[in-house]
N, C-alpha and C. Protein backbone atom coordinates (compact mmCIF):
# COMPACT_ATOMS: atom_id res chain seq x y z
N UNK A 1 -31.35 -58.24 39.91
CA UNK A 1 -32.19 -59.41 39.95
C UNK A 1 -31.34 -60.63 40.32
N UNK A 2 -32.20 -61.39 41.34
CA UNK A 2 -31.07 -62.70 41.76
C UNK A 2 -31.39 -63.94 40.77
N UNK A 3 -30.59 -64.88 40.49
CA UNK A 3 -30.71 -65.62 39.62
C UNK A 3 -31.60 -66.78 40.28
N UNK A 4 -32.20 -67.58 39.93
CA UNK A 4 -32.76 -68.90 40.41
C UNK A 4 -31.63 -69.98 40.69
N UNK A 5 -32.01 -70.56 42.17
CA UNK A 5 -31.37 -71.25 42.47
C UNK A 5 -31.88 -72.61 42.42
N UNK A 6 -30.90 -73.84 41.84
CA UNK A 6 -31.60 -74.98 41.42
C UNK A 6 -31.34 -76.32 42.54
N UNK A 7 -30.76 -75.99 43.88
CA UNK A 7 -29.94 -77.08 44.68
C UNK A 7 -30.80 -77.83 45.38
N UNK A 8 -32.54 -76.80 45.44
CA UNK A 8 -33.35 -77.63 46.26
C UNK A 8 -34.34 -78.63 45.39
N UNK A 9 -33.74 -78.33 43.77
CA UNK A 9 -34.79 -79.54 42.74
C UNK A 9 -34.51 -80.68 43.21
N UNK A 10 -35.17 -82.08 42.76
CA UNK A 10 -34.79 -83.08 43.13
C UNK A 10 -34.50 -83.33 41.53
N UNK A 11 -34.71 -82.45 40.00
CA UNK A 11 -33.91 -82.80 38.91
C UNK A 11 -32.58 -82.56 39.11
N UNK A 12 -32.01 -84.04 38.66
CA UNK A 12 -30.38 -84.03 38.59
C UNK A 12 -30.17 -83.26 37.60
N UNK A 13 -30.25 -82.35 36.33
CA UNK A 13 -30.01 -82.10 35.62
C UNK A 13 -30.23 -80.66 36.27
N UNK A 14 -31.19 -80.00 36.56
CA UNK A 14 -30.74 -78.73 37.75
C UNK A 14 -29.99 -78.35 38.53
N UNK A 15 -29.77 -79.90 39.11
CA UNK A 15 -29.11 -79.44 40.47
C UNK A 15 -27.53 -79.38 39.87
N UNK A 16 -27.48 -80.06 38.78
CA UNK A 16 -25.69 -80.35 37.95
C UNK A 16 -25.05 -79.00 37.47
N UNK A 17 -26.45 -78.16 36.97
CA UNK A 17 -26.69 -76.78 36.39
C UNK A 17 -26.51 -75.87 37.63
N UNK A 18 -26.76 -76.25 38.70
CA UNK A 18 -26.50 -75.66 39.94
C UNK A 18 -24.92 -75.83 39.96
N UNK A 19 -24.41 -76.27 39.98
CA UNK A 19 -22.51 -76.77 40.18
C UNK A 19 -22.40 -76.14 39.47
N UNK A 20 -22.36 -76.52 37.86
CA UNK A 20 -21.30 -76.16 36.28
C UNK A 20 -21.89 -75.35 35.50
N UNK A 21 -23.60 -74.60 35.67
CA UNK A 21 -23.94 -74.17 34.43
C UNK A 21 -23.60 -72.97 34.15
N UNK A 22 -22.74 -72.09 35.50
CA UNK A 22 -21.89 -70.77 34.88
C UNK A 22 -21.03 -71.11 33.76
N UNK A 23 -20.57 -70.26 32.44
CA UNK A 23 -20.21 -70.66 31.51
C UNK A 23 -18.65 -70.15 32.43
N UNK A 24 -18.48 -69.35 33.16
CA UNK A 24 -17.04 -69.74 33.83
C UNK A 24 -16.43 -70.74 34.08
N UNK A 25 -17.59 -72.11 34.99
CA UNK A 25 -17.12 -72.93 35.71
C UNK A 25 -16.66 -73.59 34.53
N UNK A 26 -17.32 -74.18 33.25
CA UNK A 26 -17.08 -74.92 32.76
C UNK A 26 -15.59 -74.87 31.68
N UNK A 27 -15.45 -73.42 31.68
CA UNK A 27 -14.42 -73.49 30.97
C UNK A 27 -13.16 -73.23 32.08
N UNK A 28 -13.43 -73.22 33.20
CA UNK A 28 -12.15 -73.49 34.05
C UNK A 28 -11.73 -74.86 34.25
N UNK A 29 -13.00 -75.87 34.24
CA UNK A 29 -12.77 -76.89 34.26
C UNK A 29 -12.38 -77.68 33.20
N UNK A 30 -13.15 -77.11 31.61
CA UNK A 30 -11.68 -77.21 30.82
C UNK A 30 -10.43 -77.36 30.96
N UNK A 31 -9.67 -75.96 31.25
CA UNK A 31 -8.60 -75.88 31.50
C UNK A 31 -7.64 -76.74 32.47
N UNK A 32 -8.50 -77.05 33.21
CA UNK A 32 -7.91 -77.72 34.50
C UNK A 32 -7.93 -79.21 33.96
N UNK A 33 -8.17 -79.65 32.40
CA UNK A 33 -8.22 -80.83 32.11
C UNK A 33 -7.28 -80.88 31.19
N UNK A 34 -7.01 -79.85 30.52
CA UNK A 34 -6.16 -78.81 30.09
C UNK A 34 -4.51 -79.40 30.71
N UNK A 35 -4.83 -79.76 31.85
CA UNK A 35 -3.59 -79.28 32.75
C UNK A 35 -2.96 -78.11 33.69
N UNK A 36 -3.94 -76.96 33.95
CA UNK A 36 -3.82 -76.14 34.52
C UNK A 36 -4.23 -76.19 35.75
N UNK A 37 -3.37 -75.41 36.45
CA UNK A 37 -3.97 -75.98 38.07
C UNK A 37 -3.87 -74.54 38.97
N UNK A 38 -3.45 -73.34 38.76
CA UNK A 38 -3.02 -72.01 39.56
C UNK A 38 -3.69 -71.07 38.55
N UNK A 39 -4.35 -70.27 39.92
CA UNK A 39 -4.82 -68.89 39.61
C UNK A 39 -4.37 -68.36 38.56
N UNK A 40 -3.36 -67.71 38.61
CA UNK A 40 -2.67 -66.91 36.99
C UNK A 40 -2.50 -67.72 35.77
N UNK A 41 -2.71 -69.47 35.75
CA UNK A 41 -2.75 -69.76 34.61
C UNK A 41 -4.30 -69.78 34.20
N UNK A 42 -5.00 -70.00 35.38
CA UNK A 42 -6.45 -70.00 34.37
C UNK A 42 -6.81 -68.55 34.24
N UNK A 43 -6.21 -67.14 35.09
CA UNK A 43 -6.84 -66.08 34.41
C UNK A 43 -6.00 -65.59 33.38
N UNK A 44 -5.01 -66.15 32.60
CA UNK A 44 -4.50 -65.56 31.51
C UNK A 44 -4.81 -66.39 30.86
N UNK A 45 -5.08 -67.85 30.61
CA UNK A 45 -6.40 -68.66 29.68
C UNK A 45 -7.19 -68.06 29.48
N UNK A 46 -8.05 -68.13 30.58
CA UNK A 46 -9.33 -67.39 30.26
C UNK A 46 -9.88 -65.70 30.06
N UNK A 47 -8.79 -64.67 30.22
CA UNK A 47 -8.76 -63.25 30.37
C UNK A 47 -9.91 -63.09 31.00
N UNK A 48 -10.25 -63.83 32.18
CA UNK A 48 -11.31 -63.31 33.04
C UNK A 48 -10.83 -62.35 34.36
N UNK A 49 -12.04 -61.53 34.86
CA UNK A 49 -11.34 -60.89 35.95
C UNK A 49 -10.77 -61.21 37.26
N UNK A 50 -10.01 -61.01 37.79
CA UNK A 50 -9.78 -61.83 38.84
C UNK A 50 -10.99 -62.11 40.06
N UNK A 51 -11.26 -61.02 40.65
CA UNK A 51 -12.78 -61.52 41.73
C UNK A 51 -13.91 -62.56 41.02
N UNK A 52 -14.26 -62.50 39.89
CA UNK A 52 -14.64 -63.18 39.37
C UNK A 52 -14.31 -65.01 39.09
N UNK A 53 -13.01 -64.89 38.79
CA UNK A 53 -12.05 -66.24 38.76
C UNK A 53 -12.22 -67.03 40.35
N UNK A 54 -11.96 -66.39 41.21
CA UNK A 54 -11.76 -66.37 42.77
C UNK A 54 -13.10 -67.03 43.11
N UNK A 55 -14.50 -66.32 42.86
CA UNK A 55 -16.04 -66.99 42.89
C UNK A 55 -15.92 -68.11 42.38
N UNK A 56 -15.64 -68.10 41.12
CA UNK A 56 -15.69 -69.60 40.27
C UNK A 56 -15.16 -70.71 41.01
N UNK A 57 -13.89 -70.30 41.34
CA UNK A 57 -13.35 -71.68 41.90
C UNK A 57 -13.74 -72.18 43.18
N UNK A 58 -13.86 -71.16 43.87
CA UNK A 58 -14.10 -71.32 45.08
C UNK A 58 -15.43 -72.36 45.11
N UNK A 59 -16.36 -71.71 44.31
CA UNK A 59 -17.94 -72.60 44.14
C UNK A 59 -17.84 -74.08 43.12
N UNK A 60 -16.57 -74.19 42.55
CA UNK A 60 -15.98 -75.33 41.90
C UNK A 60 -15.40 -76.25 43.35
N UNK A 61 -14.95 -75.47 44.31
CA UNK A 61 -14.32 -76.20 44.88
C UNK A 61 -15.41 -76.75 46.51
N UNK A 62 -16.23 -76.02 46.28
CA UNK A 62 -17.61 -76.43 47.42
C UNK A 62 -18.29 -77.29 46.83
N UNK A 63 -18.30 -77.25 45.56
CA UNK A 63 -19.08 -78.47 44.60
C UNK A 63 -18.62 -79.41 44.90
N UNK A 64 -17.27 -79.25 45.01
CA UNK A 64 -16.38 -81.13 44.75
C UNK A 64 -15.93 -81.41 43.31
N UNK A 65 -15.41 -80.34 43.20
CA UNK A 65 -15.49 -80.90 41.86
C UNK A 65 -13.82 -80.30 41.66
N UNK A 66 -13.32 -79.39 42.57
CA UNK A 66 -11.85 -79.29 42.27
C UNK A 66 -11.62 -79.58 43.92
N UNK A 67 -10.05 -79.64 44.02
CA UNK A 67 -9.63 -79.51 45.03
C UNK A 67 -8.58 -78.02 45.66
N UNK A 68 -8.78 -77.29 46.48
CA UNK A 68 -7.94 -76.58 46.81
C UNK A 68 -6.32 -76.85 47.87
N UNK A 69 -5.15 -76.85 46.96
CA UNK A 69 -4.04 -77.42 47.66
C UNK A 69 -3.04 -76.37 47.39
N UNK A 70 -2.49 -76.16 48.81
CA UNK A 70 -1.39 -75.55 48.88
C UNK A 70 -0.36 -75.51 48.29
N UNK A 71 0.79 -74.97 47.43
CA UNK A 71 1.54 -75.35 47.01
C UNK A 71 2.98 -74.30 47.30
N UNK A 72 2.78 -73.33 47.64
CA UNK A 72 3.86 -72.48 48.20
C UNK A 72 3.00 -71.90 49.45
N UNK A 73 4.36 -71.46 50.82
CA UNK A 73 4.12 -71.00 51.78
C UNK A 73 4.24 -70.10 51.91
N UNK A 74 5.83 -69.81 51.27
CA UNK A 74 6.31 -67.73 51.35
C UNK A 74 6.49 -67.30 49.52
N UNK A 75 5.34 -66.58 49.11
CA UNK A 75 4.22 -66.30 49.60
C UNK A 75 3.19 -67.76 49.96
N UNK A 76 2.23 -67.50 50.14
CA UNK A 76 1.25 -68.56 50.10
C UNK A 76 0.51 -68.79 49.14
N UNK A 77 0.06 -70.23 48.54
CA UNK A 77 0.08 -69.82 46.74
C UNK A 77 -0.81 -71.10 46.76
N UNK A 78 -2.30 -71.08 46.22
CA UNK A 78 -2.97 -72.63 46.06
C UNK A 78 -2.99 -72.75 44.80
N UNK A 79 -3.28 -74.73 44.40
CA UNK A 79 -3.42 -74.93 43.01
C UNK A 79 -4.92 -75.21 43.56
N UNK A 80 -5.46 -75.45 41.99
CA UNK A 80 -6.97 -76.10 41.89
C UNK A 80 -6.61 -77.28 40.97
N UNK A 81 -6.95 -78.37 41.74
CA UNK A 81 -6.71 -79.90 41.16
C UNK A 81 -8.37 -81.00 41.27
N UNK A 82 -8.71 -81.31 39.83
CA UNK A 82 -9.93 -81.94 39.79
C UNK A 82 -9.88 -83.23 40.95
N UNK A 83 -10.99 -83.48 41.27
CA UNK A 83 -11.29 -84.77 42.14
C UNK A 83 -11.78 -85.91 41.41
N UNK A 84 -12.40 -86.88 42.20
CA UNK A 84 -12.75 -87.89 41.21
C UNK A 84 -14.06 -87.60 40.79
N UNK A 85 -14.94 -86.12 41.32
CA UNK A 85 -16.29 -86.00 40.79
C UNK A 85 -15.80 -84.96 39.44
N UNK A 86 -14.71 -84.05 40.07
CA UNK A 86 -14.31 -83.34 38.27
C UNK A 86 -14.25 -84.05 37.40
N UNK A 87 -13.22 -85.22 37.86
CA UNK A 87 -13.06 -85.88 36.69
C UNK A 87 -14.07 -86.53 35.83
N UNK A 88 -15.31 -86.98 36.71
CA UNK A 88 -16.34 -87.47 36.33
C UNK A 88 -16.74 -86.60 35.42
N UNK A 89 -16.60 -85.29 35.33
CA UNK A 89 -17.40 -84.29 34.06
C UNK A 89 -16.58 -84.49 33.05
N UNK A 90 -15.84 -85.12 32.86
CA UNK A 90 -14.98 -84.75 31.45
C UNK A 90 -15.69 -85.54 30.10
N UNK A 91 -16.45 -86.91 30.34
CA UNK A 91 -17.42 -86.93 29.51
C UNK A 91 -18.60 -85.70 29.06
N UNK A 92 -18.99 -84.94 29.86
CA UNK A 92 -19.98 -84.12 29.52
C UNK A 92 -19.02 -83.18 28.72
N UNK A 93 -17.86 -82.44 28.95
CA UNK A 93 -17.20 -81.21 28.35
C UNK A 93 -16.66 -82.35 27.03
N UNK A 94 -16.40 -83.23 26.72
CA UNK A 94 -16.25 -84.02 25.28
C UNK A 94 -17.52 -83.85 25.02
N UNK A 95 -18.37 -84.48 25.43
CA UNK A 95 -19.92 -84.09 24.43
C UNK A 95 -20.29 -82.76 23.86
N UNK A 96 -19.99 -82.17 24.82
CA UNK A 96 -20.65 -80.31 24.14
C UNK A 96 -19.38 -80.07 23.60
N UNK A 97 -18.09 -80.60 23.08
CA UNK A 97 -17.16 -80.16 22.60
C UNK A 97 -17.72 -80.52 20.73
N UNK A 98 -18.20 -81.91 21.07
CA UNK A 98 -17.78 -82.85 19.97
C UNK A 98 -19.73 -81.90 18.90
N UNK A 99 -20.33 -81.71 20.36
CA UNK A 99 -22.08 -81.10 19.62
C UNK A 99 -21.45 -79.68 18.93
N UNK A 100 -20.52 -78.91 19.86
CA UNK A 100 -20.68 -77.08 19.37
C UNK A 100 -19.83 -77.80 18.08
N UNK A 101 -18.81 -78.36 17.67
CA UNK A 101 -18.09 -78.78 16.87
C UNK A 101 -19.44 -78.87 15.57
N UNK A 102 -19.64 -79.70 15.75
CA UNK A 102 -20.86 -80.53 15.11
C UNK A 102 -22.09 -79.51 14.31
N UNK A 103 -21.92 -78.29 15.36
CA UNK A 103 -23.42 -77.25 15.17
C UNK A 103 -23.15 -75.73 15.12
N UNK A 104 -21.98 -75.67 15.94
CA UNK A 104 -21.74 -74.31 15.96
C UNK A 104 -20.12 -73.76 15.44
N UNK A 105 -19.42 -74.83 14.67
CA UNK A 105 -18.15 -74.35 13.76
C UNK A 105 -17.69 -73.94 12.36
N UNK A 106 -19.13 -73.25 12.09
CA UNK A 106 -18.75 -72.72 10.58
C UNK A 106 -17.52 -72.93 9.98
N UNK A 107 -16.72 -72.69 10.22
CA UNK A 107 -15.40 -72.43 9.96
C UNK A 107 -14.45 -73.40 9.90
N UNK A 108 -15.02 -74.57 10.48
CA UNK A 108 -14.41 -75.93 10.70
C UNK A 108 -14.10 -76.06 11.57
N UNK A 109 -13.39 -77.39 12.44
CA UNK A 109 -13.32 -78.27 13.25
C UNK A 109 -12.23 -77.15 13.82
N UNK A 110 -12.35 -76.47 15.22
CA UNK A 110 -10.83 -76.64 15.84
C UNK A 110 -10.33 -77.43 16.66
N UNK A 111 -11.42 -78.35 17.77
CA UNK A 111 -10.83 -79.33 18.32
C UNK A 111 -11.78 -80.77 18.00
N UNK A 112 -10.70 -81.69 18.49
CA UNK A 112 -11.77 -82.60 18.60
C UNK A 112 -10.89 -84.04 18.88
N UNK A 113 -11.60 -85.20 19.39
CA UNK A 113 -11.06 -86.12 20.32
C UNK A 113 -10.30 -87.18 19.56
N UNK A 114 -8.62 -87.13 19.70
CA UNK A 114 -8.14 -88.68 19.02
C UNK A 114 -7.62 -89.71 19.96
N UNK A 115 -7.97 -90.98 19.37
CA UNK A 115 -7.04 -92.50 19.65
C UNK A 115 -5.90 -92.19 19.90
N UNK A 116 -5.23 -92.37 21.05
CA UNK A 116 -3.89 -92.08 20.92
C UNK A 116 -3.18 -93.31 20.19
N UNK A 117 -4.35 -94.40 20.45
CA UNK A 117 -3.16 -95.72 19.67
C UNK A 117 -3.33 -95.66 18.30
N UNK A 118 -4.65 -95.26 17.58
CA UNK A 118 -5.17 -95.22 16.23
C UNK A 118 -4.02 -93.98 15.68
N UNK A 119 -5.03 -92.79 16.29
CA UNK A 119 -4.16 -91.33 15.80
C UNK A 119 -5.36 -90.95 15.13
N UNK A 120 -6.51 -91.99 15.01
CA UNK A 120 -8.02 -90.82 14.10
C UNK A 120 -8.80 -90.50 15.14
N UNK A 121 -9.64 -89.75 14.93
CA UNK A 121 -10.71 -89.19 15.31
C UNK A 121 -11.90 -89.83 16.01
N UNK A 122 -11.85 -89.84 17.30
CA UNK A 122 -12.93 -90.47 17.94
C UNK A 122 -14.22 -89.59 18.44
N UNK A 123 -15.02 -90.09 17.85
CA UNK A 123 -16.82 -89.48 18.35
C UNK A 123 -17.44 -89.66 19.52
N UNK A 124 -17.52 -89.25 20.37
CA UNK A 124 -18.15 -89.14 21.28
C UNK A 124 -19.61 -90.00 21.46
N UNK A 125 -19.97 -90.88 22.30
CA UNK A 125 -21.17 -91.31 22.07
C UNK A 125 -21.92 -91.52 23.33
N UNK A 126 -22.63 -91.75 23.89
CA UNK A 126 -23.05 -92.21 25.05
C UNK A 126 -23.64 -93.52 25.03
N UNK A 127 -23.44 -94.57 25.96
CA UNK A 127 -23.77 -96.01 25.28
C UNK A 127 -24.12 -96.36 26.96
N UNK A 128 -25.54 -97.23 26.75
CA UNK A 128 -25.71 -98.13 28.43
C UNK A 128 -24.25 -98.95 28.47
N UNK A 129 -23.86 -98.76 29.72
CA UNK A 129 -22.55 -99.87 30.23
C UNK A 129 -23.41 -101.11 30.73
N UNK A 130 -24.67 -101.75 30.80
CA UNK A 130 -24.57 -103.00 31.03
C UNK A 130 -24.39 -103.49 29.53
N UNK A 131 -24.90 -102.91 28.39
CA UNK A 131 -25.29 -103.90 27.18
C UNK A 131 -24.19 -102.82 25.92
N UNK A 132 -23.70 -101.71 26.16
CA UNK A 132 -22.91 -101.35 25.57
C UNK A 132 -23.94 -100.75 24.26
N UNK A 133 -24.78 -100.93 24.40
CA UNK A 133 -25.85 -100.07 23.49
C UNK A 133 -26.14 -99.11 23.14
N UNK A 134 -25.45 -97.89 22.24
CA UNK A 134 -25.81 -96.56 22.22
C UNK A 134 -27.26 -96.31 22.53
N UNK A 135 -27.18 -94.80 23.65
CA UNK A 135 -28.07 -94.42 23.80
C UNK A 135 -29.29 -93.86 22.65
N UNK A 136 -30.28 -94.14 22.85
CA UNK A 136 -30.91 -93.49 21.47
C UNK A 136 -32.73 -92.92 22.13
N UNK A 137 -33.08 -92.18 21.31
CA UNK A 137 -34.38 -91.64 21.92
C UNK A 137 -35.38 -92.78 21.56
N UNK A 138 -35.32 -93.47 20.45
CA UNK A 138 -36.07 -94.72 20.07
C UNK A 138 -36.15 -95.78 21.46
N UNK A 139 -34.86 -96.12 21.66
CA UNK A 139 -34.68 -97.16 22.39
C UNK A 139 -34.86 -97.00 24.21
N UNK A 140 -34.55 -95.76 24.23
CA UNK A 140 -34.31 -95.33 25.76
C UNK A 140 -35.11 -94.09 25.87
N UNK A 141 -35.74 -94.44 27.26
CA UNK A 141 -36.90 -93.36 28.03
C UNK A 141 -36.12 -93.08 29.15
N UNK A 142 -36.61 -91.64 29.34
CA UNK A 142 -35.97 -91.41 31.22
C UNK A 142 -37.31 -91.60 32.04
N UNK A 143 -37.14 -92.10 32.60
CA UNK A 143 -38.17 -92.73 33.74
C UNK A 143 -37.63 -91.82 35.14
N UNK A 144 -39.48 -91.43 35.87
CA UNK A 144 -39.21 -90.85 37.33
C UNK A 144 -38.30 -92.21 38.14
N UNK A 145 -37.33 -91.73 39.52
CA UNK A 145 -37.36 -92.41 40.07
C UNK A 145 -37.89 -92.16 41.55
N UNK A 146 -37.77 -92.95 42.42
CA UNK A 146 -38.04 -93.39 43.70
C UNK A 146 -38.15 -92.03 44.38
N UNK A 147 -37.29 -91.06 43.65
CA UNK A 147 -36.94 -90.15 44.61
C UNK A 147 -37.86 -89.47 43.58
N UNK A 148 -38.42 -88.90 42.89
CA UNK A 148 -39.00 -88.16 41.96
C UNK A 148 -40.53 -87.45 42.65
N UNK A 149 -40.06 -86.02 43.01
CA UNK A 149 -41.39 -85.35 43.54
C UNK A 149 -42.76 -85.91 42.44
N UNK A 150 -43.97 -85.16 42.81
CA UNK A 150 -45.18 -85.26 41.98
C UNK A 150 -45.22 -84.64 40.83
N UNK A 151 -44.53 -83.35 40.90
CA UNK A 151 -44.30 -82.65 39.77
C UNK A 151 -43.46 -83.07 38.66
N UNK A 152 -42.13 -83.46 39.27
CA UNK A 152 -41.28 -84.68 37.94
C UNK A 152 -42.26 -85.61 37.47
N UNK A 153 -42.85 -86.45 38.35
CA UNK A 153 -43.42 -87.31 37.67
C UNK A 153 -44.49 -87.11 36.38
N UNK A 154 -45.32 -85.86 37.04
CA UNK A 154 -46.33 -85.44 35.93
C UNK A 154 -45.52 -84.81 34.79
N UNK A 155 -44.13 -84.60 34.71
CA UNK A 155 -43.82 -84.02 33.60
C UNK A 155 -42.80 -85.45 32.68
N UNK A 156 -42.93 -85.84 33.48
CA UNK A 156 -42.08 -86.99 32.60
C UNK A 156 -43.21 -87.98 32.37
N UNK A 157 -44.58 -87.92 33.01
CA UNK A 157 -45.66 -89.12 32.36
C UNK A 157 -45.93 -88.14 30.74
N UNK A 158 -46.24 -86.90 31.28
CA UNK A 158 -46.76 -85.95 30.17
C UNK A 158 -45.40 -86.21 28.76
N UNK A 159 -44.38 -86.21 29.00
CA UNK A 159 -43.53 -86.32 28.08
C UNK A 159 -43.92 -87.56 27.04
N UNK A 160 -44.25 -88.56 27.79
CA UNK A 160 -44.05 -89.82 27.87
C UNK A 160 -45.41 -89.99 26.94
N UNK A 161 -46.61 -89.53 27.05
CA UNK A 161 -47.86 -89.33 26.18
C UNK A 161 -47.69 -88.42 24.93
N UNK A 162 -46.46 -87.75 25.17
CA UNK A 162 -46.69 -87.02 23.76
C UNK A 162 -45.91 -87.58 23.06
N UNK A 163 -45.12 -88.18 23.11
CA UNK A 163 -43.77 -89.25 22.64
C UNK A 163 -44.81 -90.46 22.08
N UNK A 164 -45.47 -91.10 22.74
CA UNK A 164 -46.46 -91.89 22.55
C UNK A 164 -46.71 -92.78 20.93
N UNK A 165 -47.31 -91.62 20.36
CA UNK A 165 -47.40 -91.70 18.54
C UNK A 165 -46.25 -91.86 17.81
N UNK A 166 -45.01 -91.00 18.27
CA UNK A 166 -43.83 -91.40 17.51
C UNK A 166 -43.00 -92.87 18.15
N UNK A 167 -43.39 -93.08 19.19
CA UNK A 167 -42.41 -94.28 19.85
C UNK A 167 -43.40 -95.36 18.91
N UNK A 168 -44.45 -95.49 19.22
CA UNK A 168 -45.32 -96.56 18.32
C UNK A 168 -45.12 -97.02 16.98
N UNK A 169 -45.15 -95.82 15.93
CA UNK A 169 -45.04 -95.00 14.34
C UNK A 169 -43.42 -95.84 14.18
N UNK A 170 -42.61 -95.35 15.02
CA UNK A 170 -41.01 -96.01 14.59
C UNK A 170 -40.87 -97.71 15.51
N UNK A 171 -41.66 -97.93 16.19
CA UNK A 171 -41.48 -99.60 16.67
C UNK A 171 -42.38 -101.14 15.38
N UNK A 172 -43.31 -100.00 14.84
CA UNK A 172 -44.16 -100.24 13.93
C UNK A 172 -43.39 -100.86 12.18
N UNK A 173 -43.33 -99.44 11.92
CA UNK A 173 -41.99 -99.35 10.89
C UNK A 173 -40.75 -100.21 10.70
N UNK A 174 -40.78 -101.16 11.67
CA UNK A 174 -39.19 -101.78 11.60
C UNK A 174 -39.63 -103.46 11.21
């Protein structure tokens, strides 16, 4: 069975899932934040198979999201080095670091993000950059845009009506 392909949605959140949502890509791109940049270090990180490793990057690296660079001739030998759109994901891999932390570590914390000037523990948050305002479901709606087929729209008005009673109920309350 072939998997669904998401590159022709006009949801950004599909089409992103189209790039990173193999659980390969994302933990190569870990690594590569990691500091890893060559084949044999991310398949002995990751004990993945090699043809497998080889797909990943390669579709990491059609994304834009790594770069493929030469680094030996005899033999011939490439690294994989993030771009400025990899780098752009490293907020998202802190968020699902700081959530599985948060939801899925019985056992306790094994990683998690510090101040290098403090030395404590910094939380992850997502905040608007004009007003510096954490994001919050109270305060902030996702709205269709410009580009938004008929079908986004009807699912984000529909969202938007069932949300309705609770957005009111908590603007009410305060």
């Amino acid at each position: 069975m072939q998997r669904k392909r998401f590159e022709d949605m006009t949801c950004p959140i599909a089409r992103s899932l189209e790039r990173v949502g193999e659980w390969w890509s994302m933990l190569i791109l870990r690594d590569a934040f990691y500091g890893l940049t060559r084949f044999d270090e991310f398949q002995s990180s990751l004990g993945i198979a090699p043809n497998m490793l080889s797909r990943r990057l390669g579709a990491l690296v059609e994304a834009g999201l790594l770069e493929r660079r030469r680094y030996s001739e005899r033999p011939v030998r490439y690294e994989y080095v993030l771009t400025p759109r990899g780098l752009d994901f490293r907020p998202v891999l802190l968020s699902l670091m700081a959530w599985g932390s948060r939801h899925f570590a019985p056992e306790g914390i094994s990683l998690f993000l510090e101040d290098d000037r403090t030395g404590r523990a910094a939380e992850p948050v997502l905040v608007d950059a004009h007003t510096g305002a954490p994001i919050t479901r109270e305060r902030h709606l996702v709205r269709a845009g410009p580009a938004a087929n008929e079908r986004m729209r009807a699912r984000i008005e529909s969202a938007h009506r069932r949300r309705a009673p609770d957005r009111h109920q908590t603007l009410s309350s305060h």
